[in-house]
PDB file of N, CA and C in Angstrom:
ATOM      1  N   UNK A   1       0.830  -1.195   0.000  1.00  0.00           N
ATOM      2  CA  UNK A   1       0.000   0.000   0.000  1.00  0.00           C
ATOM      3  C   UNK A   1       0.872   1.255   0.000  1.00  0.00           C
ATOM      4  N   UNK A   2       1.816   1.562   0.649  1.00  0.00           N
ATOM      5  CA  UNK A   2       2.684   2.595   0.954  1.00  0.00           C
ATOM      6  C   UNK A   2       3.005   3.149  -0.348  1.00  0.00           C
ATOM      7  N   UNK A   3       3.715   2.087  -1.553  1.00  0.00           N
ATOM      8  CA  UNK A   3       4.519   1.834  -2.099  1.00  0.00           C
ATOM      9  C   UNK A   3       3.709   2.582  -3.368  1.00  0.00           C
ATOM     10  N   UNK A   4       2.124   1.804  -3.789  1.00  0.00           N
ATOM     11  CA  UNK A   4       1.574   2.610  -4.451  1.00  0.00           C
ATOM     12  C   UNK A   4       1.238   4.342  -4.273  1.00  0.00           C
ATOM     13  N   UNK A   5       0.929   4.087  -2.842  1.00  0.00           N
ATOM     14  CA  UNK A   5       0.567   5.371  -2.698  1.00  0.00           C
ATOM     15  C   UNK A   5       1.691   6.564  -2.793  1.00  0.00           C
ATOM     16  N   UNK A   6       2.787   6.095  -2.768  1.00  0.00           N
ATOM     17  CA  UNK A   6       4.136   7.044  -2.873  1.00  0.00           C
ATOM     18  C   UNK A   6       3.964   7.334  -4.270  1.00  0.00           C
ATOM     19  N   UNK A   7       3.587   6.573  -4.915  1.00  0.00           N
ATOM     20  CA  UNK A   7       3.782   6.718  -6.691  1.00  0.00           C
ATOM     21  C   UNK A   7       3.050   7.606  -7.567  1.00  0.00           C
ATOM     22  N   UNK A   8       1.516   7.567  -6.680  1.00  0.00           N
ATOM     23  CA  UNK A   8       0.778   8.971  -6.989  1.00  0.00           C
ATOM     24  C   UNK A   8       1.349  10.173  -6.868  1.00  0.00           C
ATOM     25  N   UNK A   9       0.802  10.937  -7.929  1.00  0.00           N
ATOM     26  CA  UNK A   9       0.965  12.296  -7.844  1.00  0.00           C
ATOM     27  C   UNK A   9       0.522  12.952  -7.119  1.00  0.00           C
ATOM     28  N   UNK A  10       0.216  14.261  -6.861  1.00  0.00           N
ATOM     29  CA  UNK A  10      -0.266  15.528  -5.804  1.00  0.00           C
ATOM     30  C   UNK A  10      -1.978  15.466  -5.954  1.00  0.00           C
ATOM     31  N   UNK A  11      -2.026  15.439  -7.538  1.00  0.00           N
ATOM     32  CA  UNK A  11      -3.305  15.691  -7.877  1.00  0.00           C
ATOM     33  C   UNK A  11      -4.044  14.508  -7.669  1.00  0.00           C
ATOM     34  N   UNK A  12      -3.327  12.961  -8.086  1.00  0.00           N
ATOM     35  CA  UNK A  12      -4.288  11.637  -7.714  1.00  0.00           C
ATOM     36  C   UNK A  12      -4.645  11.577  -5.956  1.00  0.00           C
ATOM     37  N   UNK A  13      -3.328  11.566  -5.344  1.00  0.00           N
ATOM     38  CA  UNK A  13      -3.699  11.439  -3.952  1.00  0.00           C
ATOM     39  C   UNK A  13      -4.998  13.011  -3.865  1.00  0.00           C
ATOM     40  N   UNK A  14      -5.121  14.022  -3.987  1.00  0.00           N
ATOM     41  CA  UNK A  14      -5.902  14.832  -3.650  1.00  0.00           C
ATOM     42  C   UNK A  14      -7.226  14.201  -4.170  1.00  0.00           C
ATOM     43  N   UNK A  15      -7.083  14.266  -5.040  1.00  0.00           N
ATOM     44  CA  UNK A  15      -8.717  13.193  -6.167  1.00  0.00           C
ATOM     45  C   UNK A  15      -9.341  11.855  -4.900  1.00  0.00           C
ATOM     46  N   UNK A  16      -7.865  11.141  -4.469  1.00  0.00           N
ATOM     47  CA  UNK A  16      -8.577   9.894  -3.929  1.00  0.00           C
ATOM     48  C   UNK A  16      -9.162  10.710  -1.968  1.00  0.00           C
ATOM     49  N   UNK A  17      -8.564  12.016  -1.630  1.00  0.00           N
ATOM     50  CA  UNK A  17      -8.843  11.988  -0.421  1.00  0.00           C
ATOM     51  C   UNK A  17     -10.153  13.180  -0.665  1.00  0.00           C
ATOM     52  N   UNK A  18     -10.624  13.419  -1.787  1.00  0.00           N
ATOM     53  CA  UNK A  18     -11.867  14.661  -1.870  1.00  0.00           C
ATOM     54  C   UNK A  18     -12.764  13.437  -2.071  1.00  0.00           C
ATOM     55  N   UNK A  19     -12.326  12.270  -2.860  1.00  0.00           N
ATOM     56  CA  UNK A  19     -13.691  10.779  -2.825  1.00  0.00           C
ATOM     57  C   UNK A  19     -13.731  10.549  -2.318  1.00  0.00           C
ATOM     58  N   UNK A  20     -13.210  10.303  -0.756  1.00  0.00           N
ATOM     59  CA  UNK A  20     -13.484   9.396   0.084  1.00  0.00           C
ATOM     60  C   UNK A  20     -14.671  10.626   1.440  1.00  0.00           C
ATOM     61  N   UNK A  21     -14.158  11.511   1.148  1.00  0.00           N
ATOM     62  CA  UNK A  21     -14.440  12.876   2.016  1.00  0.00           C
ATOM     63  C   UNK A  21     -15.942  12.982   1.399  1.00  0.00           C
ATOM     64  N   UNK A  22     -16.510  13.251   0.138  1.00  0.00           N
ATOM     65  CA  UNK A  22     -17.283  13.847  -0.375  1.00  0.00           C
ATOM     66  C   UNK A  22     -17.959  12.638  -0.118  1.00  0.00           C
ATOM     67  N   UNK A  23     -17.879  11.124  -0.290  1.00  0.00           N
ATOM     68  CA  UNK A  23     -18.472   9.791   0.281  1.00  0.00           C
ATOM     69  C   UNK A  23     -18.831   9.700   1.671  1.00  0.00           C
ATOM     70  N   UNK A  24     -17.923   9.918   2.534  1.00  0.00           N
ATOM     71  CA  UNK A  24     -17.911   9.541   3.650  1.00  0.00           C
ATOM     72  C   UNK A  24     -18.302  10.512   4.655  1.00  0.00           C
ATOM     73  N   UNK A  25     -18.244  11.353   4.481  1.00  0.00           N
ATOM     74  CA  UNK A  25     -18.222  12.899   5.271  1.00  0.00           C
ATOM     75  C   UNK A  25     -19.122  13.758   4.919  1.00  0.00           C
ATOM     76  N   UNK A  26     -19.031  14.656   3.849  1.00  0.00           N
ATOM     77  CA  UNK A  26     -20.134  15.513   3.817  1.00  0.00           C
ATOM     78  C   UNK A  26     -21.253  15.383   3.728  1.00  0.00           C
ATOM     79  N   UNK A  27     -22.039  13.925   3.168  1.00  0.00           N
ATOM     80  CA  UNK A  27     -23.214  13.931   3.441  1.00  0.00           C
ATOM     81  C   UNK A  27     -24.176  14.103   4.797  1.00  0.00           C
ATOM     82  N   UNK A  28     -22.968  13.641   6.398  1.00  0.00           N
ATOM     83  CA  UNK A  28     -23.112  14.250   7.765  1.00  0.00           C
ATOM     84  C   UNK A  28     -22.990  15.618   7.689  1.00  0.00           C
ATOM     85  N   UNK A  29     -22.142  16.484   7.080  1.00  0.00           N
ATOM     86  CA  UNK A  29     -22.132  17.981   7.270  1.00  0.00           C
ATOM     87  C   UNK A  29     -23.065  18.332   6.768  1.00  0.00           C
ATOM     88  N   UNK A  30     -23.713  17.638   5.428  1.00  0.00           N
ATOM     89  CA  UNK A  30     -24.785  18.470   4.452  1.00  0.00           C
ATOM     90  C   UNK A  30     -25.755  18.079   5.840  1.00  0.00           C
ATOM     91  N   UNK A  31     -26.673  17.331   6.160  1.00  0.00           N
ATOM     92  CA  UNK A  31     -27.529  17.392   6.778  1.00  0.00           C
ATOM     93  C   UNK A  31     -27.787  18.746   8.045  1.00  0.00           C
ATOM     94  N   UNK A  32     -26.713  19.150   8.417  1.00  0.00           N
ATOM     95  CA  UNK A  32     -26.533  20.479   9.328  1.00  0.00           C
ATOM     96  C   UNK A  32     -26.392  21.258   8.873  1.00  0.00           C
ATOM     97  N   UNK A  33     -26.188  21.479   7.178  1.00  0.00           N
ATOM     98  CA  UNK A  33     -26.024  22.893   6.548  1.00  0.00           C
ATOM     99  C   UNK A  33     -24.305  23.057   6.568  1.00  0.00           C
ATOM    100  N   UNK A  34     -23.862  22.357   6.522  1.00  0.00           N
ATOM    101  CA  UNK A  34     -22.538  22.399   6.474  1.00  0.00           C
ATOM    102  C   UNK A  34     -21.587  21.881   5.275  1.00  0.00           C
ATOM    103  N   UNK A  35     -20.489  21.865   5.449  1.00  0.00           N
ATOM    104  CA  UNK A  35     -19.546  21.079   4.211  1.00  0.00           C
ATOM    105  C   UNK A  35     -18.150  21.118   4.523  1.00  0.00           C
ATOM    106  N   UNK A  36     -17.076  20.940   3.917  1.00  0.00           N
ATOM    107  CA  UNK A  36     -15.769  20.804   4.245  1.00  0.00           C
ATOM    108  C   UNK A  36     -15.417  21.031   2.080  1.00  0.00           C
ATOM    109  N   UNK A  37     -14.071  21.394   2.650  1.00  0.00           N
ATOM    110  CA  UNK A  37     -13.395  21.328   1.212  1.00  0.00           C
ATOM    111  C   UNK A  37     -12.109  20.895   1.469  1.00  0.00           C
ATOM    112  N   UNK A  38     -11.574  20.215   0.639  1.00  0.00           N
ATOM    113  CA  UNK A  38      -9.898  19.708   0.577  1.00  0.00           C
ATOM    114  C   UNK A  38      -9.036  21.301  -0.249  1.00  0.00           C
ATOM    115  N   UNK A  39      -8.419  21.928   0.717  1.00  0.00           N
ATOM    116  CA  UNK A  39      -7.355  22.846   0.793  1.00  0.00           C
ATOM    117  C   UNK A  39      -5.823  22.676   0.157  1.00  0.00           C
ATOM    118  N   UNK A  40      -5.439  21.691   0.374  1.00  0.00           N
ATOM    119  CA  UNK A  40      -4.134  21.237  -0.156  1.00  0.00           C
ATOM    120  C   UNK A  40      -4.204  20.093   0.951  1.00  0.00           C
ATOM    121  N   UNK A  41      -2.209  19.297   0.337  1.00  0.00           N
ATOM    122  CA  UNK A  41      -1.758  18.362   0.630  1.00  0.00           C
ATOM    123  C   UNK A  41      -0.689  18.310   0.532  1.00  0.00           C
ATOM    124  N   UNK A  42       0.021  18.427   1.962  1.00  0.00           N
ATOM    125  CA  UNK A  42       1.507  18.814   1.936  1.00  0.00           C
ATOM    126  C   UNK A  42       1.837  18.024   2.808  1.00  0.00           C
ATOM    127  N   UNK A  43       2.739  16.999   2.103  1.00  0.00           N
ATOM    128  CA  UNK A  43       3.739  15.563   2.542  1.00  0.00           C
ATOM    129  C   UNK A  43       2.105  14.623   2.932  1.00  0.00           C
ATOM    130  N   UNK A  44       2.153  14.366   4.564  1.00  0.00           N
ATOM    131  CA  UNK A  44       0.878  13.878   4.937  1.00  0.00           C
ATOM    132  C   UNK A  44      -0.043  15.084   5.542  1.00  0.00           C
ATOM    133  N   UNK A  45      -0.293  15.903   5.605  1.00  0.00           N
ATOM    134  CA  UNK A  45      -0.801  16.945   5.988  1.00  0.00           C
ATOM    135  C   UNK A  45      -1.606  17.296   5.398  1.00  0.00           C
ATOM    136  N   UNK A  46      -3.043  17.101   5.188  1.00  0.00           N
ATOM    137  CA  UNK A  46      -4.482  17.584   4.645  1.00  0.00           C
ATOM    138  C   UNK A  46      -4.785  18.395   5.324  1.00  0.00           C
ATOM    139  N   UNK A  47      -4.969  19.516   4.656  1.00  0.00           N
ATOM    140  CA  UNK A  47      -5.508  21.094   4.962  1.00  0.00           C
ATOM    141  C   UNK A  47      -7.139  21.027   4.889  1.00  0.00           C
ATOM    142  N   UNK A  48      -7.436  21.326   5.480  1.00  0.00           N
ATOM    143  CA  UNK A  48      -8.830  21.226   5.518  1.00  0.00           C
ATOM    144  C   UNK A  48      -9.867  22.657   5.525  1.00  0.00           C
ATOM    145  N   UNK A  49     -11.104  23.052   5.102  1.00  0.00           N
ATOM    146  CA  UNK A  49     -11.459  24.384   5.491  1.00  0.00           C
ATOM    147  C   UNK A  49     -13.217  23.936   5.629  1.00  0.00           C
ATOM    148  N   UNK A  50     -13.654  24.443   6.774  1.00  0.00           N
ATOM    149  CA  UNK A  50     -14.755  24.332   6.866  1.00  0.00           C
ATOM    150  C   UNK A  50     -16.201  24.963   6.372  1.00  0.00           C
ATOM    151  N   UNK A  51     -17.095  24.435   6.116  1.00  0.00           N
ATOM    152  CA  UNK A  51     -18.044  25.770   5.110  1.00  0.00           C
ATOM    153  C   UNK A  51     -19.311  25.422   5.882  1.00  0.00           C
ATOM    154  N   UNK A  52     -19.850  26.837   5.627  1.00  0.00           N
ATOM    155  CA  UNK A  52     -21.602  26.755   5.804  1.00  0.00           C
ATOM    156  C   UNK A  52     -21.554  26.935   7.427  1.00  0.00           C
ATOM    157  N   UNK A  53     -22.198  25.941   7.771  1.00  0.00           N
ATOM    158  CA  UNK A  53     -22.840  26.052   9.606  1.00  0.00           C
ATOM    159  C   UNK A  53     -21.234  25.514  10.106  1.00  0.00           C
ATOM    160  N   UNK A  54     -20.263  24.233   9.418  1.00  0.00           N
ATOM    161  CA  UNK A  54     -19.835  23.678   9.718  1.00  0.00           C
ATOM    162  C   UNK A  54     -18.589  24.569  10.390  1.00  0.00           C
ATOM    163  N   UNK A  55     -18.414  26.128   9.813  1.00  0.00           N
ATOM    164  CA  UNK A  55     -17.117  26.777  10.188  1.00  0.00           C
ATOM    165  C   UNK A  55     -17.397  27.631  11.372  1.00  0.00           C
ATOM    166  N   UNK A  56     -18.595  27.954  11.660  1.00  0.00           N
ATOM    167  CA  UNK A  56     -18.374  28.156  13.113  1.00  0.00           C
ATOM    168  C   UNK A  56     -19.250  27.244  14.382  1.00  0.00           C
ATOM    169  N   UNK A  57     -19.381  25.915  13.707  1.00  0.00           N
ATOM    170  CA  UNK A  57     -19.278  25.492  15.127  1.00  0.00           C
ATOM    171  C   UNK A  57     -18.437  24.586  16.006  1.00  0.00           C
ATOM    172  N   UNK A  58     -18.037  24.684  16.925  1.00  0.00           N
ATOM    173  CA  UNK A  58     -17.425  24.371  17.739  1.00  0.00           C
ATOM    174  C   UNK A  58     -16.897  22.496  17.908  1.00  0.00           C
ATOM    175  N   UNK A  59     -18.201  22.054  17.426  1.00  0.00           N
ATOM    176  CA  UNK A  59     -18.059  20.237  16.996  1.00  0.00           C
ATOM    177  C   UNK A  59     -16.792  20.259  16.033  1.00  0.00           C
ATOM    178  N   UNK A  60     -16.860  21.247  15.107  1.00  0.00           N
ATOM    179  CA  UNK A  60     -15.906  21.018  13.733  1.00  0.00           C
ATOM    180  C   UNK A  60     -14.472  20.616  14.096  1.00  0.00           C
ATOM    181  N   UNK A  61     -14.329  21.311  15.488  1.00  0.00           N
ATOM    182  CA  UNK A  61     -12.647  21.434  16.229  1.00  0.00           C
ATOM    183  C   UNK A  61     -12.498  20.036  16.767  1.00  0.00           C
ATOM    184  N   UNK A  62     -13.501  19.672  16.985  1.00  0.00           N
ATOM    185  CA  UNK A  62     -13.732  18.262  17.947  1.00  0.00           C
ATOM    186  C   UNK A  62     -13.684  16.875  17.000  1.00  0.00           C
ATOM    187  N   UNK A  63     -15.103  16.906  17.799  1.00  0.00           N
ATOM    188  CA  UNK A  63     -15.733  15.388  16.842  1.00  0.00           C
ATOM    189  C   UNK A  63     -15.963  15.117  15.579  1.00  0.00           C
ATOM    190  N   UNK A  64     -15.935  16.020  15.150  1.00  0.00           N
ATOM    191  CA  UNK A  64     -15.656  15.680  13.458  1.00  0.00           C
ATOM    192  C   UNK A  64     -15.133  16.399  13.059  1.00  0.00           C
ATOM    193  N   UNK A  65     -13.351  16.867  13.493  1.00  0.00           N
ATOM    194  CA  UNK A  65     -12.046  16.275  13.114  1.00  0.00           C
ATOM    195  C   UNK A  65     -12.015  15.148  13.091  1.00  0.00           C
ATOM    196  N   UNK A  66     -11.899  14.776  14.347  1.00  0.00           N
ATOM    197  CA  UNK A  66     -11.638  13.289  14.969  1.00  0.00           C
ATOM    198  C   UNK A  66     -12.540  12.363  13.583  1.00  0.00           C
ATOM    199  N   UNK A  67     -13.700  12.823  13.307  1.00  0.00           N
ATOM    200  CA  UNK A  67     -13.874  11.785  12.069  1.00  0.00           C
ATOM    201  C   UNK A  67     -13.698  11.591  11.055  1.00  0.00           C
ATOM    202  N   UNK A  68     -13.250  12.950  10.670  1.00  0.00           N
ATOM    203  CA  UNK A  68     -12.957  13.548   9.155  1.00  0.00           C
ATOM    204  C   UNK A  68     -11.358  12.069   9.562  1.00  0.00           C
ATOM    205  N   UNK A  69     -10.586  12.520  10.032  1.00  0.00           N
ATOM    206  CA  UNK A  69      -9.508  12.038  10.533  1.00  0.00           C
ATOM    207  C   UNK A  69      -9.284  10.567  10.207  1.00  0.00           C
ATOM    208  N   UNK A  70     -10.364   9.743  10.615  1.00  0.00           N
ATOM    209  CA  UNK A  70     -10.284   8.664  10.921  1.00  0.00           C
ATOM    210  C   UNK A  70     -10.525   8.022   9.563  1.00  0.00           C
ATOM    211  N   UNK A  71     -11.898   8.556   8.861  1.00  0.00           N
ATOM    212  CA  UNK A  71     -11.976   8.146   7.444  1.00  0.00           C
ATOM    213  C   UNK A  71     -11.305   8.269   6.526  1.00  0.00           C
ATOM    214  N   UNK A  72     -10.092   9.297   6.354  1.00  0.00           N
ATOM    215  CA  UNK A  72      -9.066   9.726   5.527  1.00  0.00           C
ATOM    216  C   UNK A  72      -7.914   8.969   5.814  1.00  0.00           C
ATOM    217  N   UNK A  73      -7.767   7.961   6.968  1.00  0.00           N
ATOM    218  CA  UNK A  73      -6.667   7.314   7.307  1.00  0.00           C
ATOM    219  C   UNK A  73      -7.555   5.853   7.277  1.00  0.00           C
ATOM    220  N   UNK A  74      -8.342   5.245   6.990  1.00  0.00           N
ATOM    221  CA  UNK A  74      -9.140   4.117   6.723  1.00  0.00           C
ATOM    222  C   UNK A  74      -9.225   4.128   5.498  1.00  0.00           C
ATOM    223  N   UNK A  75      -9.479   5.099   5.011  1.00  0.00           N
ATOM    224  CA  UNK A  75     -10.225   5.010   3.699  1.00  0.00           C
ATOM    225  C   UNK A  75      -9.025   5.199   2.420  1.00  0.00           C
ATOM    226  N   UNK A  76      -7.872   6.221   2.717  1.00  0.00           N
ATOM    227  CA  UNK A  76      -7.216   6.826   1.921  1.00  0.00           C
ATOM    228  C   UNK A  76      -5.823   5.929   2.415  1.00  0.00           C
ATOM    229  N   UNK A  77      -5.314   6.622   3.466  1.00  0.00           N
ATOM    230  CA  UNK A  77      -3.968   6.048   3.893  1.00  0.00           C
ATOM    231  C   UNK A  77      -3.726   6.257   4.902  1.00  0.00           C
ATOM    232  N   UNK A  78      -2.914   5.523   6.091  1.00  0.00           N
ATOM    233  CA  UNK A  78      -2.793   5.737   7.093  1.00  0.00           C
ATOM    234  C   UNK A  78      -2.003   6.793   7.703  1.00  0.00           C
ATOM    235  N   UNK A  79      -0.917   6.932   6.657  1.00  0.00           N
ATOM    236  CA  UNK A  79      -0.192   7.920   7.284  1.00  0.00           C
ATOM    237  C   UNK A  79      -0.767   9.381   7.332  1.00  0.00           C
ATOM    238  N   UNK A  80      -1.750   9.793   6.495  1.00  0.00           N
ATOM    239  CA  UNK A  80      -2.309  11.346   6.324  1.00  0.00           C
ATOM    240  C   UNK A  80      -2.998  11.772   8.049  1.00  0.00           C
ATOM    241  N   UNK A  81      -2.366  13.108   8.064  1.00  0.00           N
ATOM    242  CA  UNK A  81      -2.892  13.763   8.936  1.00  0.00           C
ATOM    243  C   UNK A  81      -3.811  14.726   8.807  1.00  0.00           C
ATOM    244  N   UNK A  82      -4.663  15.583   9.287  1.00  0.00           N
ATOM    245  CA  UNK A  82      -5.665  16.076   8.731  1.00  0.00           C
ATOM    246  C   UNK A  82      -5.488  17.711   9.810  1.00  0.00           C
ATOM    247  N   UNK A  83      -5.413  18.989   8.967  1.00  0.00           N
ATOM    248  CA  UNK A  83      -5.234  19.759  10.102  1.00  0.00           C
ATOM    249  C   UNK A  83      -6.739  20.549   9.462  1.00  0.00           C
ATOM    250  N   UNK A  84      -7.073  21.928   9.907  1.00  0.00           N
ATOM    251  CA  UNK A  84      -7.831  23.177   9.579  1.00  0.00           C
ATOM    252  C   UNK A  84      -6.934  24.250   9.421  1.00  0.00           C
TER     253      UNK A  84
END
């Protein structure tokens, strides 16, 4: 897994972590009026920016980091970290 994933480019790894996000994730933010967007991707470091209801509330810092987080390292790769 590593090995492929080293081999991608900037733009595939970004493609595979906005599918798994736009799958896995925003359909929970859409229901609150919310959303997320993929910012960049630097080394393992996913930039993240929050939209709609989702950027000022206070959960966003929390519990869904923590999930955004978890699905991007399940879903995508383990090593990615996920900041705001």
């Amino acid at each position: 897994m590593e090995e492929a994933w080293e081999s991608l480019t900037k733009e595939e790894k970004l493609a595979r972590i906005r599918a798994s996000v736009e799958a896995e994730v925003a359909p929970f933010l859409a229901r609150d009026g919310g959303g997320l967007s993929i910012v960049d991707l630097d080394g393992c470091m996913v930039k993240i920016a929050y939209e709609g209801a989702c950027a000022g509330c206070p959960m966003a810092l929390s519990g869904t980091l923590s999930f955004i987080q978890h699905i991007i390292t399940t879903k995508v790769h383990p090593s990615l970290r996920v900041c705001v």
